[in-house]
Each structure stands twice: as structure tokens, then as C-alpha cells.
PDB file of N, CA and C in Angstrom:
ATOM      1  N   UNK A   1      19.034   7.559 -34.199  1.00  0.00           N
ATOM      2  CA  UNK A   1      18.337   8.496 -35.064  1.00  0.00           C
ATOM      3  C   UNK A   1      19.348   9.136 -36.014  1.00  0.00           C
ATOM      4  N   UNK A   2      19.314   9.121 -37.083  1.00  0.00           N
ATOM      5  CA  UNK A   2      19.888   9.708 -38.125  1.00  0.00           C
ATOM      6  C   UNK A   2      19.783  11.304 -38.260  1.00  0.00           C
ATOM      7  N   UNK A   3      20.266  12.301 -38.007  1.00  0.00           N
ATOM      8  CA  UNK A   3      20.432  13.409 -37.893  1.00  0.00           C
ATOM      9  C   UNK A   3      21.132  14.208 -39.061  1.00  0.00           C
ATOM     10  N   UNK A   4      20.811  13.224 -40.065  1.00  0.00           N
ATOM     11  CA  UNK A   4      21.793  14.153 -41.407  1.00  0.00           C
ATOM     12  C   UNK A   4      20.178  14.226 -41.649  1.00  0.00           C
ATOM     13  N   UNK A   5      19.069  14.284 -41.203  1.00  0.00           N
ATOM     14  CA  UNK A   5      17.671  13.917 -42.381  1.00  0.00           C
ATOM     15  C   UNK A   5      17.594  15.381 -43.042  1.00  0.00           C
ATOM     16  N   UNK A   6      16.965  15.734 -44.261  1.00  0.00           N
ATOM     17  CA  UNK A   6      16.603  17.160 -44.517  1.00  0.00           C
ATOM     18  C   UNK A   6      15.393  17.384 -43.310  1.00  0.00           C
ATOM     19  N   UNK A   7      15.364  18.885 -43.687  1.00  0.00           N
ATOM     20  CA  UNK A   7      14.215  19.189 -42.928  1.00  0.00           C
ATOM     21  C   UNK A   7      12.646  18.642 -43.110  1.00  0.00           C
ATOM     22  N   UNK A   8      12.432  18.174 -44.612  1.00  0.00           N
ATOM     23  CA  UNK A   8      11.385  17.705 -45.101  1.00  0.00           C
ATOM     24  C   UNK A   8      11.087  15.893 -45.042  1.00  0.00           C
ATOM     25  N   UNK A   9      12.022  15.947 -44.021  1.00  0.00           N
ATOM     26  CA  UNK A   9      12.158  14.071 -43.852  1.00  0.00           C
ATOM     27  C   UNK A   9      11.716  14.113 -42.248  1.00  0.00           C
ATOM     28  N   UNK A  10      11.958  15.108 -42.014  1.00  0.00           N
ATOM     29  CA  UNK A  10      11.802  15.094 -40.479  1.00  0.00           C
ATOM     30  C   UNK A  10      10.286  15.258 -40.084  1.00  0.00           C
ATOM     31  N   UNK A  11       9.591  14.755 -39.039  1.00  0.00           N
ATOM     32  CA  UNK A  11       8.132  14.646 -38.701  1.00  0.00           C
ATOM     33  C   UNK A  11       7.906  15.732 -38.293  1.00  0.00           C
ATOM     34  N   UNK A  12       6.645  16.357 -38.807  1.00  0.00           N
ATOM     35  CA  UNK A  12       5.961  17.572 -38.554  1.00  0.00           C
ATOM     36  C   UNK A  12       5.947  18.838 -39.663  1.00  0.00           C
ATOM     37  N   UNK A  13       7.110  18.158 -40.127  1.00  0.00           N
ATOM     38  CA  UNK A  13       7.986  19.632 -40.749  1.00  0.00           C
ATOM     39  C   UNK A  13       7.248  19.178 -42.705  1.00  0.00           C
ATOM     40  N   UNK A  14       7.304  20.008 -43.324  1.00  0.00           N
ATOM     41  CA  UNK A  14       6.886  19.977 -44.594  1.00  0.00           C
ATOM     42  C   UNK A  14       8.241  20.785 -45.558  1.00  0.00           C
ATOM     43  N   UNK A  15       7.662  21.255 -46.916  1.00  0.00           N
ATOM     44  CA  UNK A  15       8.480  22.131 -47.516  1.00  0.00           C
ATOM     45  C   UNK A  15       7.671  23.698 -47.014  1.00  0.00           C
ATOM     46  N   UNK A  16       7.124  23.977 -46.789  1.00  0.00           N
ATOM     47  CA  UNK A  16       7.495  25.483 -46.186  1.00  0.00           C
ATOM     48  C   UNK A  16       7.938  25.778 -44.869  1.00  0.00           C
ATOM     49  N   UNK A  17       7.815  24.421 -44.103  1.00  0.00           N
ATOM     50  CA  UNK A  17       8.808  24.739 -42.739  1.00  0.00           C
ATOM     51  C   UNK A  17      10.753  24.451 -43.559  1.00  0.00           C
ATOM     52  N   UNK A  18      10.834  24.064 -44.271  1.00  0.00           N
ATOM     53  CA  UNK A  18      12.029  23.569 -44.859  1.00  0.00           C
ATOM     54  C   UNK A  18      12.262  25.123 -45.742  1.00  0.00           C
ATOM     55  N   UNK A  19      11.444  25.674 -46.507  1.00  0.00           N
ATOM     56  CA  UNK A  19      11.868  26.856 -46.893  1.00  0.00           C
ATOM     57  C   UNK A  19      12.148  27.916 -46.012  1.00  0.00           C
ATOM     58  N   UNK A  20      11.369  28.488 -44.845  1.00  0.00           N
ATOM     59  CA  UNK A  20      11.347  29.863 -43.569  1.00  0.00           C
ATOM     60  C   UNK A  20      12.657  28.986 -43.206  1.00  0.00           C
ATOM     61  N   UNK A  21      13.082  27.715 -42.386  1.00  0.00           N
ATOM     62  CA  UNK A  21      14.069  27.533 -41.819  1.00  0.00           C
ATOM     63  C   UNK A  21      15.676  27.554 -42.637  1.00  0.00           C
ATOM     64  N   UNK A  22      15.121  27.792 -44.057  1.00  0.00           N
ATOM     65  CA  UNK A  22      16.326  27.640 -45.002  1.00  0.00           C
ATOM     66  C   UNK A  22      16.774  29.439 -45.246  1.00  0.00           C
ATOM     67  N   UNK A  23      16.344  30.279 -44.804  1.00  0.00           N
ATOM     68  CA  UNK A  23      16.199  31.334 -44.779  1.00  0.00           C
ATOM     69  C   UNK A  23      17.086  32.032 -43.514  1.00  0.00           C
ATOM     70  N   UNK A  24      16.965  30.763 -42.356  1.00  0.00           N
ATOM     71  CA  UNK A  24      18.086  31.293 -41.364  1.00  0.00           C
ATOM     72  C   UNK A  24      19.054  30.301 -41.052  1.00  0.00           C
ATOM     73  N   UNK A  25      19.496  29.436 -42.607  1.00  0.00           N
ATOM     74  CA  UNK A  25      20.259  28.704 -42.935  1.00  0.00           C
ATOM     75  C   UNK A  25      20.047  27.752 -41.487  1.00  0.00           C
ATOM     76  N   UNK A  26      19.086  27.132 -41.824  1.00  0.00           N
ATOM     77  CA  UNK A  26      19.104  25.617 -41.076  1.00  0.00           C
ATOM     78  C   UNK A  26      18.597  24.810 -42.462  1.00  0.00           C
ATOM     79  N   UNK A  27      19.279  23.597 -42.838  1.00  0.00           N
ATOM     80  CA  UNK A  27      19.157  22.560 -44.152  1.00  0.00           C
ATOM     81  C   UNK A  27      18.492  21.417 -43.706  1.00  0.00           C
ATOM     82  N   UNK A  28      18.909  21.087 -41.923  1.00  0.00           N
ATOM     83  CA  UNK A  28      18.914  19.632 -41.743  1.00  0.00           C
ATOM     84  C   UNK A  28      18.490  19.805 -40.535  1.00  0.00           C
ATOM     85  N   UNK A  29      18.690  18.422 -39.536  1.00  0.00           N
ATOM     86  CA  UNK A  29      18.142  18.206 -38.685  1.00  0.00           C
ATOM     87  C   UNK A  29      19.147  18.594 -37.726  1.00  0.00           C
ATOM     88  N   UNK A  30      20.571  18.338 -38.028  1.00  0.00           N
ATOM     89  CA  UNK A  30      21.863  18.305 -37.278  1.00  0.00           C
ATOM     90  C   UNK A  30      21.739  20.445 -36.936  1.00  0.00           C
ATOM     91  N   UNK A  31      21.200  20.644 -38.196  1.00  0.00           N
ATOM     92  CA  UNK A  31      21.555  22.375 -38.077  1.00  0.00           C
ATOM     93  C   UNK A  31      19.995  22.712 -36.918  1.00  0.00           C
ATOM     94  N   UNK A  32      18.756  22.257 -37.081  1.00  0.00           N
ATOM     95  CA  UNK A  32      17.925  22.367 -36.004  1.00  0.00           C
ATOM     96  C   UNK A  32      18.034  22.202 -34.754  1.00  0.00           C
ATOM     97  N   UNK A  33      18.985  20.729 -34.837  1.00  0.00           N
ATOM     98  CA  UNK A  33      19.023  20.252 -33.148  1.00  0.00           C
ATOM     99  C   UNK A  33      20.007  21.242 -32.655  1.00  0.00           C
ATOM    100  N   UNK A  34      21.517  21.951 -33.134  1.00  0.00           N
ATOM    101  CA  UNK A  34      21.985  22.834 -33.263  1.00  0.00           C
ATOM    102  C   UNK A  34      21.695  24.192 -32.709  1.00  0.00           C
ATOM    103  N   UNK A  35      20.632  24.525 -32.956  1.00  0.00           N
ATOM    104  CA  UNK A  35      20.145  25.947 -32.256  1.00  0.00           C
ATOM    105  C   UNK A  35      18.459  25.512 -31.411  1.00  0.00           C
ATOM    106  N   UNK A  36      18.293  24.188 -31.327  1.00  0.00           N
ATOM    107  CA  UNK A  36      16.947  23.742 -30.537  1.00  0.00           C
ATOM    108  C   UNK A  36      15.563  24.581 -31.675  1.00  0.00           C
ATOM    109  N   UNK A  37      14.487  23.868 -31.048  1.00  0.00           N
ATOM    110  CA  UNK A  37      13.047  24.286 -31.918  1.00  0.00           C
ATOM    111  C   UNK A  37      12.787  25.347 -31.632  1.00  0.00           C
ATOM    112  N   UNK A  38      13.092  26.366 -30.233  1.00  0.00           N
ATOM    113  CA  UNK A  38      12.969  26.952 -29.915  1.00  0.00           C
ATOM    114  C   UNK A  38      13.507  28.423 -30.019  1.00  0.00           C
ATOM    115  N   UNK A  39      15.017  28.062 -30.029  1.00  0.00           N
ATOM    116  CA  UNK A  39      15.640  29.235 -30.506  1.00  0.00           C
ATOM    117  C   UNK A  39      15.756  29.122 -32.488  1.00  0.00           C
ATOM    118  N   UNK A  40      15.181  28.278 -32.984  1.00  0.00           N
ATOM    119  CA  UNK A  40      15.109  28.496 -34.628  1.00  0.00           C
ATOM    120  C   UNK A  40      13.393  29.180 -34.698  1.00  0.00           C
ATOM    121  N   UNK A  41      12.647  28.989 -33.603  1.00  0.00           N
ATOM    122  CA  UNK A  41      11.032  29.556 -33.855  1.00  0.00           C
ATOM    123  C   UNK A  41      11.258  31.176 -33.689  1.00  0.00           C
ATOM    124  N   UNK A  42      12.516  31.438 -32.219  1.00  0.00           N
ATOM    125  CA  UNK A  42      12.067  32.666 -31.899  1.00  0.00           C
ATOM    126  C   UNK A  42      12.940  33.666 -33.145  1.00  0.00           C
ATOM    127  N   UNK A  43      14.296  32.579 -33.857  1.00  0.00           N
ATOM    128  CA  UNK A  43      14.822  33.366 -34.983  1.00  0.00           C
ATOM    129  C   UNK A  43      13.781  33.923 -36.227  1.00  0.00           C
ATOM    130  N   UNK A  44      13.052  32.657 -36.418  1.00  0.00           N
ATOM    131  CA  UNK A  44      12.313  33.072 -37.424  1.00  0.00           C
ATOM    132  C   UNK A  44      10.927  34.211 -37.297  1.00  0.00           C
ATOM    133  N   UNK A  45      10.795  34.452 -36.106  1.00  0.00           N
ATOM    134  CA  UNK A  45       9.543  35.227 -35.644  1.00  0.00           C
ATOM    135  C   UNK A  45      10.090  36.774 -35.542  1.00  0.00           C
ATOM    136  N   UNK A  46      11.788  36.785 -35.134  1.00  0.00           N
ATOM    137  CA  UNK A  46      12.162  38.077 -35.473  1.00  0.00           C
ATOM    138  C   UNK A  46      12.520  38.668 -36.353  1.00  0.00           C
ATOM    139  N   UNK A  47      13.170  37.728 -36.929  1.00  0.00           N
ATOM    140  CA  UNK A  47      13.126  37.918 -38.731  1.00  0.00           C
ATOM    141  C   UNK A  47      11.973  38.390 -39.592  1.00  0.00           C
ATOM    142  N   UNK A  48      10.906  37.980 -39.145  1.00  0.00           N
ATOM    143  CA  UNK A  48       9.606  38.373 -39.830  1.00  0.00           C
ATOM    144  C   UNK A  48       9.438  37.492 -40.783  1.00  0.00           C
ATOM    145  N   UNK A  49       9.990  36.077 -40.812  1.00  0.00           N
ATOM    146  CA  UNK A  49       9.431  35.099 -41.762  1.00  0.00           C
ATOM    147  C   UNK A  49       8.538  34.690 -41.335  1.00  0.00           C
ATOM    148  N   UNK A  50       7.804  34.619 -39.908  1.00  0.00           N
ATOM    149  CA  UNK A  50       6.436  34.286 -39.853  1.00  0.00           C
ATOM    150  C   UNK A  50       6.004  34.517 -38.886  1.00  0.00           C
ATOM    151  N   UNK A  51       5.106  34.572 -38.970  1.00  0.00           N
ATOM    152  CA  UNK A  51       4.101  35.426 -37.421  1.00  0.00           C
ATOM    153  C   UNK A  51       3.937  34.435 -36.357  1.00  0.00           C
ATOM    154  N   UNK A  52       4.061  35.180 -34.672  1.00  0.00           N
ATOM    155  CA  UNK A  52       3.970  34.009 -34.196  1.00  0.00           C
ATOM    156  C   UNK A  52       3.014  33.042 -34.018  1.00  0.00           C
ATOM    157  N   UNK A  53       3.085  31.695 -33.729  1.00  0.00           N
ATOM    158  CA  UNK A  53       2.294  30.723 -34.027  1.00  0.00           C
ATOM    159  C   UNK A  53       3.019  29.317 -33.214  1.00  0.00           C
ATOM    160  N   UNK A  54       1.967  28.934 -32.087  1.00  0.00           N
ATOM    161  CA  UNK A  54       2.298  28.026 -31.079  1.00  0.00           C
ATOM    162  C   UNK A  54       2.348  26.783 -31.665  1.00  0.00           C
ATOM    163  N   UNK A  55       1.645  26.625 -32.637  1.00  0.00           N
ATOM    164  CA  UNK A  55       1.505  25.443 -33.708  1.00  0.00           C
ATOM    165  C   UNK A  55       2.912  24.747 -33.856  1.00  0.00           C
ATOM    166  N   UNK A  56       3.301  25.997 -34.763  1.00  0.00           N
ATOM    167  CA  UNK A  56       4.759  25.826 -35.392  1.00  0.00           C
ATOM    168  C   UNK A  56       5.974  25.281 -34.518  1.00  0.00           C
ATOM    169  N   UNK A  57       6.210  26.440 -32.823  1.00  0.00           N
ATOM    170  CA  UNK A  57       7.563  25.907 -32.237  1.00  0.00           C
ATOM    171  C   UNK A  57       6.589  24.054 -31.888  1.00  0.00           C
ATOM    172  N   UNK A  58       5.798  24.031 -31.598  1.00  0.00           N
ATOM    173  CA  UNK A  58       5.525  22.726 -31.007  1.00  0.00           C
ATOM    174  C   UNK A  58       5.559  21.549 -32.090  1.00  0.00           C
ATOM    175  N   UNK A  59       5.500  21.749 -33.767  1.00  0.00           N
ATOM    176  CA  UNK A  59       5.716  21.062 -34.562  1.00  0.00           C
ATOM    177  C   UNK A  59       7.442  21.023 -34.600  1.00  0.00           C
ATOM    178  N   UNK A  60       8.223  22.316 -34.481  1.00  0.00           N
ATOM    179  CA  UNK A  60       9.683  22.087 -34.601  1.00  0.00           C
ATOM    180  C   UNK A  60      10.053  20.962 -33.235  1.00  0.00           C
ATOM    181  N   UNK A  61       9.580  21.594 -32.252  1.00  0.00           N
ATOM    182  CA  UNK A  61      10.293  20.735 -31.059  1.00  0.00           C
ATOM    183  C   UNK A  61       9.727  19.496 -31.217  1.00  0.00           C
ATOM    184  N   UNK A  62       8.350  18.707 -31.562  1.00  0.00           N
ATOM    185  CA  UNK A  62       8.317  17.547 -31.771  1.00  0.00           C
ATOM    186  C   UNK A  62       8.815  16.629 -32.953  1.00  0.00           C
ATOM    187  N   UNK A  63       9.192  17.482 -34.008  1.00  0.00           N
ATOM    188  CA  UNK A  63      10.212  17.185 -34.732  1.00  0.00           C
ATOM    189  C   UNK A  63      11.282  16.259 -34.500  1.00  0.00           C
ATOM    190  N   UNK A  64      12.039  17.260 -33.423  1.00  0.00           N
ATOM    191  CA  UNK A  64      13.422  17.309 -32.496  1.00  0.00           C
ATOM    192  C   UNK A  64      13.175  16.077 -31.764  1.00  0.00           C
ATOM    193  N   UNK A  65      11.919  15.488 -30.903  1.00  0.00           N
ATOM    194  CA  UNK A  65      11.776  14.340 -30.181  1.00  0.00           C
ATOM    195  C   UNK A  65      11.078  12.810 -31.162  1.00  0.00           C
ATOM    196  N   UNK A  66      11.009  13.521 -32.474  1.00  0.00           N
ATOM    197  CA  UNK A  66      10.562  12.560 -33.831  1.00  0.00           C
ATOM    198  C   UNK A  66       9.489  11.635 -33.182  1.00  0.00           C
ATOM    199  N   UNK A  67       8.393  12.771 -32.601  1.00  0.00           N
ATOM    200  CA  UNK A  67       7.131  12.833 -32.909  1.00  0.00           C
ATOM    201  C   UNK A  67       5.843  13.952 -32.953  1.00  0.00           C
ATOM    202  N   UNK A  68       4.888  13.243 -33.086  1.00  0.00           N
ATOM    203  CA  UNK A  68       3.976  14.379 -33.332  1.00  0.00           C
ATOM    204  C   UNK A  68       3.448  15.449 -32.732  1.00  0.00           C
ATOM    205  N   UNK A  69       3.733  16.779 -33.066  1.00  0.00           N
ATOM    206  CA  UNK A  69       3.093  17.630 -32.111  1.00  0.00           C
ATOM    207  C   UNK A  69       1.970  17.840 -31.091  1.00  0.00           C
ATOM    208  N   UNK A  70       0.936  16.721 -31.762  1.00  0.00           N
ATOM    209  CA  UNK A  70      -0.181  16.657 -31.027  1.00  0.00           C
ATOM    210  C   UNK A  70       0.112  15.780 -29.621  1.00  0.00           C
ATOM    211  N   UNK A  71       1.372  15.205 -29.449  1.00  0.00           N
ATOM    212  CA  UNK A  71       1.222  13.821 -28.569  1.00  0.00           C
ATOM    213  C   UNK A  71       2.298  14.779 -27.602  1.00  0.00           C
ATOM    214  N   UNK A  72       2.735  16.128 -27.522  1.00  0.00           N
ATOM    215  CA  UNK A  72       3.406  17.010 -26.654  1.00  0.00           C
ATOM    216  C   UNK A  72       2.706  17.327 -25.502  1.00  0.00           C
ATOM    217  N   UNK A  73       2.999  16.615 -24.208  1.00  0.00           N
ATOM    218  CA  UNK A  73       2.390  17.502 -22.935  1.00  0.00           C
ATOM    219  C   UNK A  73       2.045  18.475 -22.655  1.00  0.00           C
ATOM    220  N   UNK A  74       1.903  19.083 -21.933  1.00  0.00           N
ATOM    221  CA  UNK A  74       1.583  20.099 -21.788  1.00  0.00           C
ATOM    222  C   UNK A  74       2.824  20.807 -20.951  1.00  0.00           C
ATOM    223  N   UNK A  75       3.471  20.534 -19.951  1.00  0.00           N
ATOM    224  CA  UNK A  75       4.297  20.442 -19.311  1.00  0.00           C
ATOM    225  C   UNK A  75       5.549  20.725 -20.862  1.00  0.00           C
ATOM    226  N   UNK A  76       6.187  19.886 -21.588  1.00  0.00           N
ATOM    227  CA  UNK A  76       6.253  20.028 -22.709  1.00  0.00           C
ATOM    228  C   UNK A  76       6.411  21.312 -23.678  1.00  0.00           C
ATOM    229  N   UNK A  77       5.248  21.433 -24.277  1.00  0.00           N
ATOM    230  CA  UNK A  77       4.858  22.942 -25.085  1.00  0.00           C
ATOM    231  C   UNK A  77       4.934  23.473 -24.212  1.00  0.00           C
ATOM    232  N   UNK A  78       4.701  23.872 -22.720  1.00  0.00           N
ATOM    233  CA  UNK A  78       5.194  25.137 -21.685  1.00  0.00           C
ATOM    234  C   UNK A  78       6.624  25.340 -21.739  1.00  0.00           C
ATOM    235  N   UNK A  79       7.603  24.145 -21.520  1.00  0.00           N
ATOM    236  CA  UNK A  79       8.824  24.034 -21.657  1.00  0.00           C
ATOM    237  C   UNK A  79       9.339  24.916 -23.126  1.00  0.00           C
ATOM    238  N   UNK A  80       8.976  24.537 -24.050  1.00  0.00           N
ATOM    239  CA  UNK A  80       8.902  25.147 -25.459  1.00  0.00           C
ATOM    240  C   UNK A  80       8.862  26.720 -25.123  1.00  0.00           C
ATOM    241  N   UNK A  81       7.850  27.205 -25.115  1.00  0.00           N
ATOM    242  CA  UNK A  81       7.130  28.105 -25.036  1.00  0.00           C
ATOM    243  C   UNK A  81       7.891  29.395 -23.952  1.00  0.00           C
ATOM    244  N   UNK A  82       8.684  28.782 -22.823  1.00  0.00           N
ATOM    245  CA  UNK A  82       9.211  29.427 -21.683  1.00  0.00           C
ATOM    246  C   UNK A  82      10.901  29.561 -22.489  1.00  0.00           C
ATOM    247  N   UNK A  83      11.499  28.698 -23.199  1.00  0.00           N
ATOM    248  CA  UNK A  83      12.827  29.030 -23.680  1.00  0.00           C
ATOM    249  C   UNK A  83      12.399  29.680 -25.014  1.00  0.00           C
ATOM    250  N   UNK A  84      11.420  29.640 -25.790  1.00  0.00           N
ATOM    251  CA  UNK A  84      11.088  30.670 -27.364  1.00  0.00           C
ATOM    252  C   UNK A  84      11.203  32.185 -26.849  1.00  0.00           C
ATOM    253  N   UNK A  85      10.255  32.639 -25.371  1.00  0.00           N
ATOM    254  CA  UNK A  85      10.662  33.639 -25.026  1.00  0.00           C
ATOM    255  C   UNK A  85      11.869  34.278 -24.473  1.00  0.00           C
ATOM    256  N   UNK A  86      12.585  33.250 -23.813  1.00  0.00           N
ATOM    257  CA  UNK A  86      13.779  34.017 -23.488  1.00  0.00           C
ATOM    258  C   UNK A  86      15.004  34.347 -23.872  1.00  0.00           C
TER     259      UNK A  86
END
């Protein structure tokens, strides 16, 4: 897997996940995998770039496994969900 991708190359992610994450200087994929989906969701939720939203860490972390959020276990998004809070 190529890990230089921008954020807008990466699955799930668009240009306004590429803008909020450019905001707590993540560019790429190398700077995401870097601080995990999890600790870049709970940065951006304290920051106040965006409200929280289960959608979002589960689109970053399936990103991170370069696929689709919808195809995340459940087991999974709990995993997500248990390190965003702590």
C-alpha cells in the first residue's frame, strides 16, 4: 500500500475530510496512519472542527484498512469508538 496517498486519494475520505484534517496538519496518509483514525477524530472533535459523528471516525479508520466504512464490524467500530474516547 502506498502511504504517500493525499488524503483525497484515500477511500472514504473526500475534500472536506482532507480540509478539517489539514487543519490539524495531517496532508497524507503516512501523517493519518501516524496519529491512527482515532486519535485524528478525537483531535478534530476537540478542536471544534466538527461535531461528533460515528460516521466520520469509522470512515477515517476504514480509510486506514483501505476499505469501506460500511464493510467495518462491529467488533471493529467498537474498537474505534473505545480508543476515540480515551
Amino acid at each position: 500500500m502506498n502511504d504517500n496517498r493525499s488524503i483525497e486519494q484515500m477511500r472514504n475520505l473526500g475534500p472536506r475530510c482532507a480540509e478539517w484534517l489539514a487543519q490539524i496538519e495531517i496532508y497524507d496518509e503516512a501523517g493519518l496512519r501516524a496519529i491512527g483514525a482515532a486519535g485524528a477524530y478525537r483531535e478534530l472533535v476537540v478542536r471544534g472542527i466538527v461535531q461528533p459523528h460515528r460516521m466520520l471516525l469509522y470512515a477515517l479508520g476504514g480509510a486506514l484498512l483501505d476499505r469501506s466504512c460500511m464493510s467495518l464490524s462491529r467488533a471493529e467500530k467498537r474498537e474505534l469508538e473505545e480508543l476515540a474516547e480515551s
